[in-house]
N, C-alpha and C. Protein backbone atom coordinates (compact mmCIF):
# COMPACT_ATOMS: atom_id res chain seq x y z
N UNK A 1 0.82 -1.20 0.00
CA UNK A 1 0.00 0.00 0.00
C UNK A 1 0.86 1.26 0.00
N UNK A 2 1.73 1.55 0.45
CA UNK A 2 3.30 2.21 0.92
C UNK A 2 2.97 2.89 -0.56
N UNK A 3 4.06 1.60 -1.46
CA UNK A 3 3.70 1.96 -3.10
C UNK A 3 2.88 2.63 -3.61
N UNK A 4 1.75 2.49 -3.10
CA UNK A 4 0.45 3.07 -4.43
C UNK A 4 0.59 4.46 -4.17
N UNK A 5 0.94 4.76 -2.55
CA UNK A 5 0.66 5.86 -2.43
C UNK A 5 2.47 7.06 -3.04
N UNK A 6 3.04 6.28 -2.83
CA UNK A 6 4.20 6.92 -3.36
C UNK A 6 3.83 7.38 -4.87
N UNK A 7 3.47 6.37 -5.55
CA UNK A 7 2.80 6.58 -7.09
C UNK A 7 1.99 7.10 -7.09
N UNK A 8 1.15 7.43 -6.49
CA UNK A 8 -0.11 8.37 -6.70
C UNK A 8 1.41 10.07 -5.94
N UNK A 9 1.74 9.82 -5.97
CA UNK A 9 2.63 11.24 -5.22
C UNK A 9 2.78 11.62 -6.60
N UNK A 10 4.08 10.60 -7.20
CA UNK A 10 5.18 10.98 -7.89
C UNK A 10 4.12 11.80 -9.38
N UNK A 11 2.98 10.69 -9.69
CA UNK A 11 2.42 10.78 -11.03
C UNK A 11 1.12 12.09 -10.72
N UNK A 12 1.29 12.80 -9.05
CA UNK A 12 0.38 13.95 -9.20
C UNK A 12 2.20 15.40 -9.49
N UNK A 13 3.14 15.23 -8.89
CA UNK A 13 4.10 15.97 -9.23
C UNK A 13 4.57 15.59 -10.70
N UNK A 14 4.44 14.73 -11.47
CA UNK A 14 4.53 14.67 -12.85
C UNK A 14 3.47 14.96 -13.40
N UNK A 15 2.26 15.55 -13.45
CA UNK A 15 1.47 15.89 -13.92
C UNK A 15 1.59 17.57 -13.84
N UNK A 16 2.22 18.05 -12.76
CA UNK A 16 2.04 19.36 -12.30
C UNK A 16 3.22 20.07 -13.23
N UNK A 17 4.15 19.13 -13.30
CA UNK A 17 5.58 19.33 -14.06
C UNK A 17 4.94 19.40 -15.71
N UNK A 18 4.32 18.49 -15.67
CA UNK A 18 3.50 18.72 -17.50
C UNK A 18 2.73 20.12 -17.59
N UNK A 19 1.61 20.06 -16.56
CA UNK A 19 0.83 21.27 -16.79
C UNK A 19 1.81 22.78 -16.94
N UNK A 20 2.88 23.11 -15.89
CA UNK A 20 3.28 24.00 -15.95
C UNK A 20 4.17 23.73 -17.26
N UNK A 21 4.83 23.02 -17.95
CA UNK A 21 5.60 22.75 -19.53
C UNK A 21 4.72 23.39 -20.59
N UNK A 22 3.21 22.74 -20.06
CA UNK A 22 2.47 23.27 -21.75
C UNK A 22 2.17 24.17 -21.28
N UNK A 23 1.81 24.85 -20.08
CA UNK A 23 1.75 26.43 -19.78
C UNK A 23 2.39 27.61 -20.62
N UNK A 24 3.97 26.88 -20.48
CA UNK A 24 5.22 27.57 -20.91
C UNK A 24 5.22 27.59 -22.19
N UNK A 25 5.03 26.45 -22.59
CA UNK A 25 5.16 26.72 -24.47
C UNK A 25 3.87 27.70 -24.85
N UNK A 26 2.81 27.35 -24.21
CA UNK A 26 1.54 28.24 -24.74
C UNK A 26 1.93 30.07 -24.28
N UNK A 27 2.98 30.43 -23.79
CA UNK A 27 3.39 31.54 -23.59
C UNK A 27 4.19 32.13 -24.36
N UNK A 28 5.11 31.11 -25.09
CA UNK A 28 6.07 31.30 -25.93
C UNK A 28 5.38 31.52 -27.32
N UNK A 29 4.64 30.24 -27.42
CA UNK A 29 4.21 30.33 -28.89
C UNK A 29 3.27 32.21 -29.14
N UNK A 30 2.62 31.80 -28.27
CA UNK A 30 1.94 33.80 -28.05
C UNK A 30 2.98 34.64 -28.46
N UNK A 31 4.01 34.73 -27.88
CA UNK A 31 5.30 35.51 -28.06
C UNK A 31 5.78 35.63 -29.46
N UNK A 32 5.58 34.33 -29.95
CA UNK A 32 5.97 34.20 -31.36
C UNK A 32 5.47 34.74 -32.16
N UNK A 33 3.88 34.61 -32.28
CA UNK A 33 2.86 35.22 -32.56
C UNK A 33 3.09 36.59 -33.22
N UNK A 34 3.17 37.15 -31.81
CA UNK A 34 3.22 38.26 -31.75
C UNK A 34 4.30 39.21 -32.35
N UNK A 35 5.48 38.24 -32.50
CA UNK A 35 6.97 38.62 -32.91
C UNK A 35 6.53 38.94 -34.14
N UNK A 36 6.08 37.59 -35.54
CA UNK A 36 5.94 37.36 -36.18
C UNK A 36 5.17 38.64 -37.11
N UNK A 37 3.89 39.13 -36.24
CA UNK A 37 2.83 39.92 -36.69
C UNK A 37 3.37 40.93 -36.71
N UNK A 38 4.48 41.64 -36.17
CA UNK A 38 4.97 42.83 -35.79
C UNK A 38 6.03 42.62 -36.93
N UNK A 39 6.70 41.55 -36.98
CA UNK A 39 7.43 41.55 -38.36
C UNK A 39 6.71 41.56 -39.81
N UNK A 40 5.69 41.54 -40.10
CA UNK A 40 4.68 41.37 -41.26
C UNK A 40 4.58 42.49 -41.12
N UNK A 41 3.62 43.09 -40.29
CA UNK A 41 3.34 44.37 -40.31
C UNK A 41 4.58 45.40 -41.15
N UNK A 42 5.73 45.35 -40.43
CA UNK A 42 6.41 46.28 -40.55
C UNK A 42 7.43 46.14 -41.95
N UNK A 43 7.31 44.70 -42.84
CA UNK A 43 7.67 44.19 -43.83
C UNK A 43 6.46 44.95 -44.66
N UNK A 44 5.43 44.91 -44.95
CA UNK A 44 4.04 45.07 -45.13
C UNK A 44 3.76 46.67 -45.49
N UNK A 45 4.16 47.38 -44.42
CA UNK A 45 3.81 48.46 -43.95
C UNK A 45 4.60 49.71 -45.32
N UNK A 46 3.68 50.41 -46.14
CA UNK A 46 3.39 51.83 -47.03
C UNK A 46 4.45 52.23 -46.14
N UNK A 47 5.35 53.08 -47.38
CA UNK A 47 5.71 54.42 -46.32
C UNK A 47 7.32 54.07 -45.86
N UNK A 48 7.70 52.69 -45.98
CA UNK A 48 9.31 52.41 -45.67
C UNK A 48 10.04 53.01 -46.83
N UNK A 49 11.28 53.88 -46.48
CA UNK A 49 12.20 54.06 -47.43
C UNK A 49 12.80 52.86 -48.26
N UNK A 50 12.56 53.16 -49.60
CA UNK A 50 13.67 52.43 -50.52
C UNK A 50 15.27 52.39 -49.79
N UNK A 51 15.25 50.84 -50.01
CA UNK A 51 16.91 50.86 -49.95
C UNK A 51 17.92 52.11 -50.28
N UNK A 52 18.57 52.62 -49.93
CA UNK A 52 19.76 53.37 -51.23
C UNK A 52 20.67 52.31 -51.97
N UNK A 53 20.99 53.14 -53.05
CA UNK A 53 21.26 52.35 -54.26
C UNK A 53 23.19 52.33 -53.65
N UNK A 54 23.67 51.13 -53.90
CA UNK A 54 25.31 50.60 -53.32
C UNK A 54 25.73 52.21 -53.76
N UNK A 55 27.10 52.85 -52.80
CA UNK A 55 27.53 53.53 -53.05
C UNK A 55 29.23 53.18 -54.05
N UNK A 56 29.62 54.15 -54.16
CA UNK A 56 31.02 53.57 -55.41
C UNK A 56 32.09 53.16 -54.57
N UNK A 57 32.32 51.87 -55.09
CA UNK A 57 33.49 51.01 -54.75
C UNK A 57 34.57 51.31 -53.82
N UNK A 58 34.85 53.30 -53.92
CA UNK A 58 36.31 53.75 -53.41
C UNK A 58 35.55 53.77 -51.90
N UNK A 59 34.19 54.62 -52.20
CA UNK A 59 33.88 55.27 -50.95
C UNK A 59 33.46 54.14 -49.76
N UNK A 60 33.51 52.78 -50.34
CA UNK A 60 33.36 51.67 -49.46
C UNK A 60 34.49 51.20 -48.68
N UNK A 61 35.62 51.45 -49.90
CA UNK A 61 37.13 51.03 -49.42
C UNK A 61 37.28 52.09 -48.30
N UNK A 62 37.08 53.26 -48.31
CA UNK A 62 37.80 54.24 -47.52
C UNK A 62 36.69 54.10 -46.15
N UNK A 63 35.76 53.39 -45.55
CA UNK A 63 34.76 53.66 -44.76
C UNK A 63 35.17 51.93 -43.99
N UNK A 64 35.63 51.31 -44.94
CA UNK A 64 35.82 49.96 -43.89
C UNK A 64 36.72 50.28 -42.72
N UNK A 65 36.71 49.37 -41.67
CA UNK A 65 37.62 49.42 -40.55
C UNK A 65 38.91 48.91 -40.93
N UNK A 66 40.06 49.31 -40.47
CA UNK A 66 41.46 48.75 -40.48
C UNK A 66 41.30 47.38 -40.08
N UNK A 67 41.72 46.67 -40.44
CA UNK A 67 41.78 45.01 -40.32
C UNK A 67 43.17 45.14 -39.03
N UNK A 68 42.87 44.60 -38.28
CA UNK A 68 43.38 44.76 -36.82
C UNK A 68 44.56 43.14 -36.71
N UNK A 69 45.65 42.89 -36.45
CA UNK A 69 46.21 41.72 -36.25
C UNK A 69 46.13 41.81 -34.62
N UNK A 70 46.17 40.30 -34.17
CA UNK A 70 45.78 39.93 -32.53
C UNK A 70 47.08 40.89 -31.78
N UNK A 71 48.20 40.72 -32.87
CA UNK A 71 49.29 41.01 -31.69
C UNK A 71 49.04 43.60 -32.03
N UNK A 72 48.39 43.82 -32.80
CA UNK A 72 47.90 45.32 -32.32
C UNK A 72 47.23 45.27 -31.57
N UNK A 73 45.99 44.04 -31.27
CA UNK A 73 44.83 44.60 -30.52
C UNK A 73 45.77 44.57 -29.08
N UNK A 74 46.50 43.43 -29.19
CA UNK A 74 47.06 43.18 -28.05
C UNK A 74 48.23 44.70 -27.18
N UNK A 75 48.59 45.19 -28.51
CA UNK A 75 49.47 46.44 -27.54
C UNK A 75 48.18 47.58 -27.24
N UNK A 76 47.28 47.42 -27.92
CA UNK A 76 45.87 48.64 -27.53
C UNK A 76 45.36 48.08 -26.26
N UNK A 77 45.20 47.04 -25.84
CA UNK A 77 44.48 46.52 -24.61
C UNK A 77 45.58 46.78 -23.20
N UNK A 78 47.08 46.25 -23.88
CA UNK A 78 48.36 46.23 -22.73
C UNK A 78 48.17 47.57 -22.11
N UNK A 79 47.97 48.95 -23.69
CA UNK A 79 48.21 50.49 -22.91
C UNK A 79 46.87 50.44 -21.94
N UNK A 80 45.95 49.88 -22.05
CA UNK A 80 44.26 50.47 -21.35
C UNK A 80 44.60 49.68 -19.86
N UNK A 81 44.91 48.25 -19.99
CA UNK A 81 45.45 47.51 -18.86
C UNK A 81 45.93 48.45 -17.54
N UNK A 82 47.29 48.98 -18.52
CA UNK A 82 48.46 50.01 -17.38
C UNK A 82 47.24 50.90 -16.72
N UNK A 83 46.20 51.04 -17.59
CA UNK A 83 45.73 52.25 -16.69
C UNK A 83 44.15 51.54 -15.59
N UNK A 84 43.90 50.44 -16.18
CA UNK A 84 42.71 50.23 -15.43
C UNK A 84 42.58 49.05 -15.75
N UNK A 85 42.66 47.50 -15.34
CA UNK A 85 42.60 46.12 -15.74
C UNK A 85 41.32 45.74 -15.99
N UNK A 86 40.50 46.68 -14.92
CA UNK A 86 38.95 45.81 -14.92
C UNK A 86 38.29 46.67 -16.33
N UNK A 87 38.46 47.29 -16.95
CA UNK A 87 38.24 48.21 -17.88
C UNK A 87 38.54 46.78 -19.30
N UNK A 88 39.66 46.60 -18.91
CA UNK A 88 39.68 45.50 -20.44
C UNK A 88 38.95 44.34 -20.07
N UNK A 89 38.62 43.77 -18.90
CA UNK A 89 37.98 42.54 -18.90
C UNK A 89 37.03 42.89 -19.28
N UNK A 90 36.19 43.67 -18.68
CA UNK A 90 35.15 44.43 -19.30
C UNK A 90 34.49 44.75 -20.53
N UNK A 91 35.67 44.96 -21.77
CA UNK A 91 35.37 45.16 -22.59
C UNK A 91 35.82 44.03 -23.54
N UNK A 92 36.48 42.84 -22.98
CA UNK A 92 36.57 41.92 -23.32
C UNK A 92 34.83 40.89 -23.11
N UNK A 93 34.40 41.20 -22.55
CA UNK A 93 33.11 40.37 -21.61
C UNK A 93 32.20 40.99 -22.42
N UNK A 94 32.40 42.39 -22.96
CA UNK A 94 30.94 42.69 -23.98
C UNK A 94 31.13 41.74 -25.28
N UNK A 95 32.41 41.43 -26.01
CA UNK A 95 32.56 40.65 -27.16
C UNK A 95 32.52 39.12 -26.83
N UNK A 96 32.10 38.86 -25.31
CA UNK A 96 31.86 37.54 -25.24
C UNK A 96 33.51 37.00 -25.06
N UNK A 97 33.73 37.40 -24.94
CA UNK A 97 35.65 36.85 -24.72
C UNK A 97 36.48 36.66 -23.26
N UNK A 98 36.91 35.89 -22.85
CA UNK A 98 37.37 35.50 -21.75
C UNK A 98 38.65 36.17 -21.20
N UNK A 99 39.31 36.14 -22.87
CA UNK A 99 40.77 36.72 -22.85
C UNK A 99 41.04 36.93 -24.80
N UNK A 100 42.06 37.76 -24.83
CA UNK A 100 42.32 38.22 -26.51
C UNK A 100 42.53 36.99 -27.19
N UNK A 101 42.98 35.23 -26.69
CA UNK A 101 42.46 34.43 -27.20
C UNK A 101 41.47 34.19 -28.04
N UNK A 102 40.27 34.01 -26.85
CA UNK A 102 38.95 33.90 -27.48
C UNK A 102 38.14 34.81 -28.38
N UNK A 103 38.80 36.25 -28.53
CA UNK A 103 38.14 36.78 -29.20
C UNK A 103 38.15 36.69 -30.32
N UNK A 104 36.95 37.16 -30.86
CA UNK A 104 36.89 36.68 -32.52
C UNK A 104 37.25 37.34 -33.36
N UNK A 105 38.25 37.92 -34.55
CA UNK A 105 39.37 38.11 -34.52
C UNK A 105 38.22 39.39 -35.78
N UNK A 106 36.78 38.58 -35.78
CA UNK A 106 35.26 40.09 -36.54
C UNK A 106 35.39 40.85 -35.74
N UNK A 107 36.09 40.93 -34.71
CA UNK A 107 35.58 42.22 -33.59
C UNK A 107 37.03 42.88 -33.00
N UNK A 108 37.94 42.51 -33.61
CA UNK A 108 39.02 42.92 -33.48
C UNK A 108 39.28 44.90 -33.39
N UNK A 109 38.77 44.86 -34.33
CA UNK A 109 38.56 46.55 -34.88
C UNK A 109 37.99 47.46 -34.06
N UNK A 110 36.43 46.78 -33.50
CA UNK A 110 35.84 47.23 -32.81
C UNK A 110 36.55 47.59 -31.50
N UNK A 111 36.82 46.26 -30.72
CA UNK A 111 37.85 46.44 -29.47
C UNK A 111 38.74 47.59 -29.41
N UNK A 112 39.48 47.86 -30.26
CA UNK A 112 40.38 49.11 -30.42
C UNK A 112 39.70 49.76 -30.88
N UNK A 113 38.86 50.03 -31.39
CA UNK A 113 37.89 51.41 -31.32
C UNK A 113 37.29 51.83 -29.93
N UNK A 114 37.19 50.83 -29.13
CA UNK A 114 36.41 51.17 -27.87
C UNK A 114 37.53 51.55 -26.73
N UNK A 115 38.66 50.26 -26.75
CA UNK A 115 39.99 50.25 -25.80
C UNK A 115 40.16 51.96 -26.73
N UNK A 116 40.50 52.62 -27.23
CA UNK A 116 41.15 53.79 -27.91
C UNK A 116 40.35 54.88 -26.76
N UNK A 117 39.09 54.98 -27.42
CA UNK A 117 38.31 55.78 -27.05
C UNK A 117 38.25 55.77 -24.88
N UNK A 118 38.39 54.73 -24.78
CA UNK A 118 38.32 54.71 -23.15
C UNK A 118 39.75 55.11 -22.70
N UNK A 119 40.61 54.91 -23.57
CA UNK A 119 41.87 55.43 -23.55
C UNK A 119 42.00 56.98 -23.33
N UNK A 120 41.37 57.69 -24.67
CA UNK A 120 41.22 59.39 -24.65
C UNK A 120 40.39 59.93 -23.65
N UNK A 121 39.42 59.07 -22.89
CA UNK A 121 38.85 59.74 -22.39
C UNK A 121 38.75 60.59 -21.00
């Protein structure tokens, strides 16, 4: 008898564990919904500017970022370091990066645009 009643426990807390699951998805899917409709709409929606038409070739070259090698980012982070350590973890932790290892070498540019600027400031 011990048993039945343990099983009648476990299969009313597994039921409660289900109800609150499809709770959750029926909240999400709403969400989706809603994501979705707001993206139509605004795909949809009179009145958005035309693209602009590609600008010329030079004025693209001259607007890209400097392509950054690990060992520059690395003397831009060393100078910000000398002055404040928690400042580079910091701005290592917004690119998701642990250390100039891990960082991803797309965001290189950026980093020294930001290490620079916290630098001048």
């Amino acid at each position: 008898m011990k048993n039945t009643g343990n099983l009648s426990e476990i299969l009313g807390n597994s039921m409660v564990v289900v109800n609150d699951m499809i709770e959750a998805s029926e909240k999400v899917r709403g969400a989706l919904e809603k994501a979705l409709k707001i993206i139509s709409e605004t795909e949809d929606s009179p009145g958005q500017p035309e693209p602009e038409p590609p600008k010329k070739e030079a004025k693209k070259k001259a607007e890209e970022p400097k392509a950054y090698t690990k060992e520059e980012v690395r003397k831009t982070l060393a100078a910000l370091a000398a002055e404040n350590r928690a400042q580079v973890k910091a701005l290592l932790n917004l690119y998701r990066a642990d250390n100039l290892s891990s960082l991803d070498p797309e965001h290189y540019a950026a980093v020294v645009a930001d290490a620079e600027a916290m630098l001048n400031a």
